[in-house]
C-alpha atoms as a PDB file:
ATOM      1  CA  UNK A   1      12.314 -18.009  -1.134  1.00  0.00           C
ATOM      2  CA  UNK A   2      12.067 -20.736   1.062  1.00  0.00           C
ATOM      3  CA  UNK A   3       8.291 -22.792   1.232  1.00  0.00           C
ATOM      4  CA  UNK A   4       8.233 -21.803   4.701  1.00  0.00           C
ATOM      5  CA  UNK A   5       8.735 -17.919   4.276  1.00  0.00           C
ATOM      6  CA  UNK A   6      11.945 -17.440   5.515  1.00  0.00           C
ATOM      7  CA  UNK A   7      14.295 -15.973   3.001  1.00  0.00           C
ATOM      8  CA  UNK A   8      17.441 -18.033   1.269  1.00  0.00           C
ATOM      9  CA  UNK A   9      20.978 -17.064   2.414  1.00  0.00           C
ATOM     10  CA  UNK A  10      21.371 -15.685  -0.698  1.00  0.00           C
ATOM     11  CA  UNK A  11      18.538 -13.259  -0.519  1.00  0.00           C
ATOM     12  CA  UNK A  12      20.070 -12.604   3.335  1.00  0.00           C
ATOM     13  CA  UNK A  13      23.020 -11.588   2.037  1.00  0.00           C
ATOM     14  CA  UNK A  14      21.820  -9.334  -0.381  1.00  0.00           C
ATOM     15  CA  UNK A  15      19.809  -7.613   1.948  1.00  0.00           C
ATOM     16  CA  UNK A  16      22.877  -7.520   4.482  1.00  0.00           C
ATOM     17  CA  UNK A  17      24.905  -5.847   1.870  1.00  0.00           C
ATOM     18  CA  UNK A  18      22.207  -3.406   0.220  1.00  0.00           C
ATOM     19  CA  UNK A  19      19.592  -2.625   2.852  1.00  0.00           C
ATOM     20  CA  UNK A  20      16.810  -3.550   0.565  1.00  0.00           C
ATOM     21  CA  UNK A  21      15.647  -7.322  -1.486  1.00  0.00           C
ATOM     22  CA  UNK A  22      13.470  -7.238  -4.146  1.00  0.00           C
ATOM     23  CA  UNK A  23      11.130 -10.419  -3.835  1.00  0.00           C
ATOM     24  CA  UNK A  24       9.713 -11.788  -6.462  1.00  0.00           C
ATOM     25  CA  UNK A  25       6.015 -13.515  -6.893  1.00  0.00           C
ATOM     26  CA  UNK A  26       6.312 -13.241  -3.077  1.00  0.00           C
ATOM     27  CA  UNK A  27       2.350 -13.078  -3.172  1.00  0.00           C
ATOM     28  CA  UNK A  28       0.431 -15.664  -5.001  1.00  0.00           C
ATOM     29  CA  UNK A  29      -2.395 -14.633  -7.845  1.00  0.00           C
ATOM     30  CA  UNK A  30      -4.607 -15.209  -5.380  1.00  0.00           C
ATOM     31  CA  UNK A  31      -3.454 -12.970  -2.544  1.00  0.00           C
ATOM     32  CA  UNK A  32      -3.024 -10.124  -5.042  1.00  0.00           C
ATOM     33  CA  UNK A  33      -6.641 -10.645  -6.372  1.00  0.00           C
ATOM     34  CA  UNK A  34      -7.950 -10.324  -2.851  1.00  0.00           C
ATOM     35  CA  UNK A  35      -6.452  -7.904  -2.222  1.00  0.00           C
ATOM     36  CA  UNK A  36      -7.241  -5.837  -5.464  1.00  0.00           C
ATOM     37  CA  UNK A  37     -10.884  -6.952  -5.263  1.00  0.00           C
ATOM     38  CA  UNK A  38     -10.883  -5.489  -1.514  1.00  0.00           C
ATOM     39  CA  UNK A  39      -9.412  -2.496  -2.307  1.00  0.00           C
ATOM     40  CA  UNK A  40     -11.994  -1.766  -4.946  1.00  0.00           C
ATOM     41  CA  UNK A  41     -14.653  -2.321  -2.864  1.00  0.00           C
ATOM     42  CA  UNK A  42     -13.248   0.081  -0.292  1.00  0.00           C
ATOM     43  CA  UNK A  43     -13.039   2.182  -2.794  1.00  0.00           C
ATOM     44  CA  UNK A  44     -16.130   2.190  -4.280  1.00  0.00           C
ATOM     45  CA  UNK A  45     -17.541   2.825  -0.890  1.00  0.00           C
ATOM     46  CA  UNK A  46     -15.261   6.020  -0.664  1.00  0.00           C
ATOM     47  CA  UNK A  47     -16.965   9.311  -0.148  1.00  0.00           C
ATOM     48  CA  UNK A  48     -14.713  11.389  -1.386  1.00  0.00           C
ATOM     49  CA  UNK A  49     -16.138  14.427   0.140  1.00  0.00           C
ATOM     50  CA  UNK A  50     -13.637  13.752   2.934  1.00  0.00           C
ATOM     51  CA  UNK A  51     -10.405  13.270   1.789  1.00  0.00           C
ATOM     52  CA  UNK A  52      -6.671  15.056   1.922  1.00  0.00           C
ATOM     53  CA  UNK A  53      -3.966  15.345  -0.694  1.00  0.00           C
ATOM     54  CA  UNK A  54      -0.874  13.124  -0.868  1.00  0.00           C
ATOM     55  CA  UNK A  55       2.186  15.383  -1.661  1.00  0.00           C
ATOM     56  CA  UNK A  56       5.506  13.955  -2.320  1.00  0.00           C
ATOM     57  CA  UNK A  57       6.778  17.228  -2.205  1.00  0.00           C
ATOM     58  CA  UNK A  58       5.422  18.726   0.896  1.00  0.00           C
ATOM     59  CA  UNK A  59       5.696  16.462   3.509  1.00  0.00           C
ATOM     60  CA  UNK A  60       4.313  19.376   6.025  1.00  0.00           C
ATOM     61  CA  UNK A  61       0.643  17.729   6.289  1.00  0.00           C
ATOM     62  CA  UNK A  62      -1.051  19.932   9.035  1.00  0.00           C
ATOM     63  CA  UNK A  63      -4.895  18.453   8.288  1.00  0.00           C
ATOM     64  CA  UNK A  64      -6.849  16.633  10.857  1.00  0.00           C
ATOM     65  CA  UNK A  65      -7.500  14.187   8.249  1.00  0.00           C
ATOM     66  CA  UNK A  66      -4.188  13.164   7.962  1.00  0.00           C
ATOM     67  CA  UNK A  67      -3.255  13.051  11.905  1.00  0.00           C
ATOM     68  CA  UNK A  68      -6.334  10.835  12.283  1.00  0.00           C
ATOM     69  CA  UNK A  69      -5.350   8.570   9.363  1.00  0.00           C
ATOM     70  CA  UNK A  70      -3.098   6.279  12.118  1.00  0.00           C
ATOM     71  CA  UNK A  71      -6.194   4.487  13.519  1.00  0.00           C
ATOM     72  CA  UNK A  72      -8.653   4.527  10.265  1.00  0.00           C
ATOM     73  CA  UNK A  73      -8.409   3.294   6.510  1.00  0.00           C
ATOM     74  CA  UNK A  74      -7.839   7.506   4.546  1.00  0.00           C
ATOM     75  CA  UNK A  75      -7.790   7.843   1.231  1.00  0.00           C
ATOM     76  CA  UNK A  76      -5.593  10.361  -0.266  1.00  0.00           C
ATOM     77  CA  UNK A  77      -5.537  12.173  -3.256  1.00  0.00           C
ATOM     78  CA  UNK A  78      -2.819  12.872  -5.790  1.00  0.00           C
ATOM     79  CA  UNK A  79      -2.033  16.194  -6.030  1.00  0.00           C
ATOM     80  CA  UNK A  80      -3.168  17.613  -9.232  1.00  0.00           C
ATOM     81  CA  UNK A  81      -6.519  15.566  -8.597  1.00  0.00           C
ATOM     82  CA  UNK A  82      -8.670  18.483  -8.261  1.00  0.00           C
ATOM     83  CA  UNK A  83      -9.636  21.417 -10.424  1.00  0.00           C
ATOM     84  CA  UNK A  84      -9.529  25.084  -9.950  1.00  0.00           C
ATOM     85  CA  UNK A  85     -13.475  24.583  -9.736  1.00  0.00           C
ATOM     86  CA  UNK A  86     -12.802  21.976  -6.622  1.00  0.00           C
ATOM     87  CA  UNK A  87     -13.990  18.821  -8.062  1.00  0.00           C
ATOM     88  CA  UNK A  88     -12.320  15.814  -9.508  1.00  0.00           C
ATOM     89  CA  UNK A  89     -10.575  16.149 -12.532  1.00  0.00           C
ATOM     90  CA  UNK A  90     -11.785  12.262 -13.561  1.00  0.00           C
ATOM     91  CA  UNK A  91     -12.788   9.383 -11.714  1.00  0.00           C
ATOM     92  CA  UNK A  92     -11.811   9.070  -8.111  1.00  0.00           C
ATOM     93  CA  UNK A  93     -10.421   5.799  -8.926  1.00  0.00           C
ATOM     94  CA  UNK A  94      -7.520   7.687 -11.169  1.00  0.00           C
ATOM     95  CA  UNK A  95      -7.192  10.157  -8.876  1.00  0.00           C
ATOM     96  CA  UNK A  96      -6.300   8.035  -5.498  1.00  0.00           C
ATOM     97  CA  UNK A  97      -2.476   7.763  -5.002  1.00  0.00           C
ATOM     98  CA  UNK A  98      -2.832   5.865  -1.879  1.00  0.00           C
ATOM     99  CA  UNK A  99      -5.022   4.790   1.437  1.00  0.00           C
ATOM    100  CA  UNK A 100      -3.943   4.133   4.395  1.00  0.00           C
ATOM    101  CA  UNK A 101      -2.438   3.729   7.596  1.00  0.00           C
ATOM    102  CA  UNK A 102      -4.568   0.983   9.309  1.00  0.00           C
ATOM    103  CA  UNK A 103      -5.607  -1.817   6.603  1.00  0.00           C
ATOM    104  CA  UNK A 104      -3.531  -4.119   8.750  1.00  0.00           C
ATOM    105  CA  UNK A 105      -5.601  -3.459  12.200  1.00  0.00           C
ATOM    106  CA  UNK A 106      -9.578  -2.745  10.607  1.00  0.00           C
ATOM    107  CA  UNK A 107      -9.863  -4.732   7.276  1.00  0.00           C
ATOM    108  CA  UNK A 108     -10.148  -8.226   7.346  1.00  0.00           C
ATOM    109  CA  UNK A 109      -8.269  -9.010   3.874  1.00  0.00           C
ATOM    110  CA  UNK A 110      -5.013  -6.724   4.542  1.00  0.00           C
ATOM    111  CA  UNK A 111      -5.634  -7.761   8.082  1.00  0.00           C
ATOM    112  CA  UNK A 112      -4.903 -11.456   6.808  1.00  0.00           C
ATOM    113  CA  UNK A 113      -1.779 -10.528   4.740  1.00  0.00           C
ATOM    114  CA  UNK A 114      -0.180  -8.680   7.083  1.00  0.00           C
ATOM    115  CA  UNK A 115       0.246 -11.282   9.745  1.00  0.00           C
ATOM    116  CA  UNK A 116       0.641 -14.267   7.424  1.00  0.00           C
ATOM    117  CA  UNK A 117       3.026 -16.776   8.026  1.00  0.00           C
ATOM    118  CA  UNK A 118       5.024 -15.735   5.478  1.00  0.00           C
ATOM    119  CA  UNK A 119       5.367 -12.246   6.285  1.00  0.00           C
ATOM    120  CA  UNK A 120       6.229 -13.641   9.972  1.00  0.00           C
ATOM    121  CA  UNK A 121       9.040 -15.276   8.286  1.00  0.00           C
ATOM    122  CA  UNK A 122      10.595 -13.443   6.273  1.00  0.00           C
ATOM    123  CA  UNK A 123      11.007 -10.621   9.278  1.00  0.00           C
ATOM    124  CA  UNK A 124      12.226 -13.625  11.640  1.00  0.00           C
ATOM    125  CA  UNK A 125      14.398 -15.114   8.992  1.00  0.00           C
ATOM    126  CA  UNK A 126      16.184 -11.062   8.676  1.00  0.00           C
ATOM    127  CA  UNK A 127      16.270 -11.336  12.784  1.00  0.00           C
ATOM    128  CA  UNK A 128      13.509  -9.419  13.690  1.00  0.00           C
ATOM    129  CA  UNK A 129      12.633 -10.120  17.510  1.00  0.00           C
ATOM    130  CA  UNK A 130       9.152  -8.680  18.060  1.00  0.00           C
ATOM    131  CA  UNK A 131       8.311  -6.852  15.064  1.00  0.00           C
ATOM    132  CA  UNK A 132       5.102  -4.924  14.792  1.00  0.00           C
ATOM    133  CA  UNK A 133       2.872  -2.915  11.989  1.00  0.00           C
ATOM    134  CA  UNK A 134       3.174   0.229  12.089  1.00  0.00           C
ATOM    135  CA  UNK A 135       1.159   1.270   9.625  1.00  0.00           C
ATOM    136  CA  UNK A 136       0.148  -0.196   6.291  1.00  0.00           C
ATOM    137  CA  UNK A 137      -0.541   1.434   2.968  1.00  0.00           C
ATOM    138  CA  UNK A 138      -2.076   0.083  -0.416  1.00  0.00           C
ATOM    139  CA  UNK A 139      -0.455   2.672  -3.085  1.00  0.00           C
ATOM    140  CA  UNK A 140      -2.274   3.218  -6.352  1.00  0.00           C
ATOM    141  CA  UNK A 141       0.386   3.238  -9.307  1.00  0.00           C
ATOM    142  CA  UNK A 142      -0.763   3.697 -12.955  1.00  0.00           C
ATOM    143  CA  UNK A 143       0.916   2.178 -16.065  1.00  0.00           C
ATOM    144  CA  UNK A 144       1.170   4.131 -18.647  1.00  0.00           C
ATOM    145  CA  UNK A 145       1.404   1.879 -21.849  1.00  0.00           C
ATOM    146  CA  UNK A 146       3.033   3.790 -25.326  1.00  0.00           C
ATOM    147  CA  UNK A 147       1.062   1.657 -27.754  1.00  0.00           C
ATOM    148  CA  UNK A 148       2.763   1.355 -30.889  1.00  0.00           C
ATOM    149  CA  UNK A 149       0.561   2.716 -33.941  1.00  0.00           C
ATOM    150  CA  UNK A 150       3.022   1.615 -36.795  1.00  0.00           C
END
């Protein structure tokens, strides 16, 4: 990557001839801490008494809570989140699988991110003439570590 942004021939053409570029330590420590740190505090401030369930399987979402997601930071649930009883299984913070659609319009730290410099670059550098956020989603993924016992 280029210290301005804009991405390296190289990284052009394999984007030209795959449709996709994995970028490496694009985002500094620091961006991803802010980011992190911001997300847990949105979290934390979560009621989760509102909320809808993320399905990559049925992709027919028909609640207001997801049709009003566009203009609003939602939080969405993975699917197996809740129990037969209605309430979390664990934590809300294991059960998120993403939030979204407007951290790039409302919140201040994504806000920042999304219109960096370097994000402005690397769309100009792949010819982008007036590009524009759609939408913008932080997505929760969980490692799960095999620790060796032996």
């Amino acid at each position: 990557m280029a210290s301005s942004g804009n991405l390296t021939a190289e990284q052009l053409d394999f984007f030209n001839v795959n449709g996709c570029l994995i970028l490496e330590s694009f985002s500094s420590k620091e961006e991803i801490r802010k980011m992190r740190d911001r997300m847990a505090e949105l979290l934390d401030g979560f009621d989760d008494s509102f909320s809808s369930i993320f399905s990559t399987k049925n992709q027919q979402h028909t609640d207001d809570y997801f049709f009003e997601s566009a203009e609003k930071i939602s939080f969405f649930f993975e699917e197996n989140a809740f129990g037969e009883d209605g309430h979390l299984k664990q934590p809300k913070e294991l059960s998120i699988n993403k939030v979204g659609h407007a951290l790039h319009e409302i919140d201040p730290v994504f806000k920042e991110f999304s219109f960096s410099d370097k994000i402005s670059g690397m769309l100009c550098s792949l010819d982008y003439k007036r590009p524009v956020v759609i939408q913008s989603m932080y997505i929760f993924k969980i490692l799960h570590l095999a620790q060796d016992c032996g």
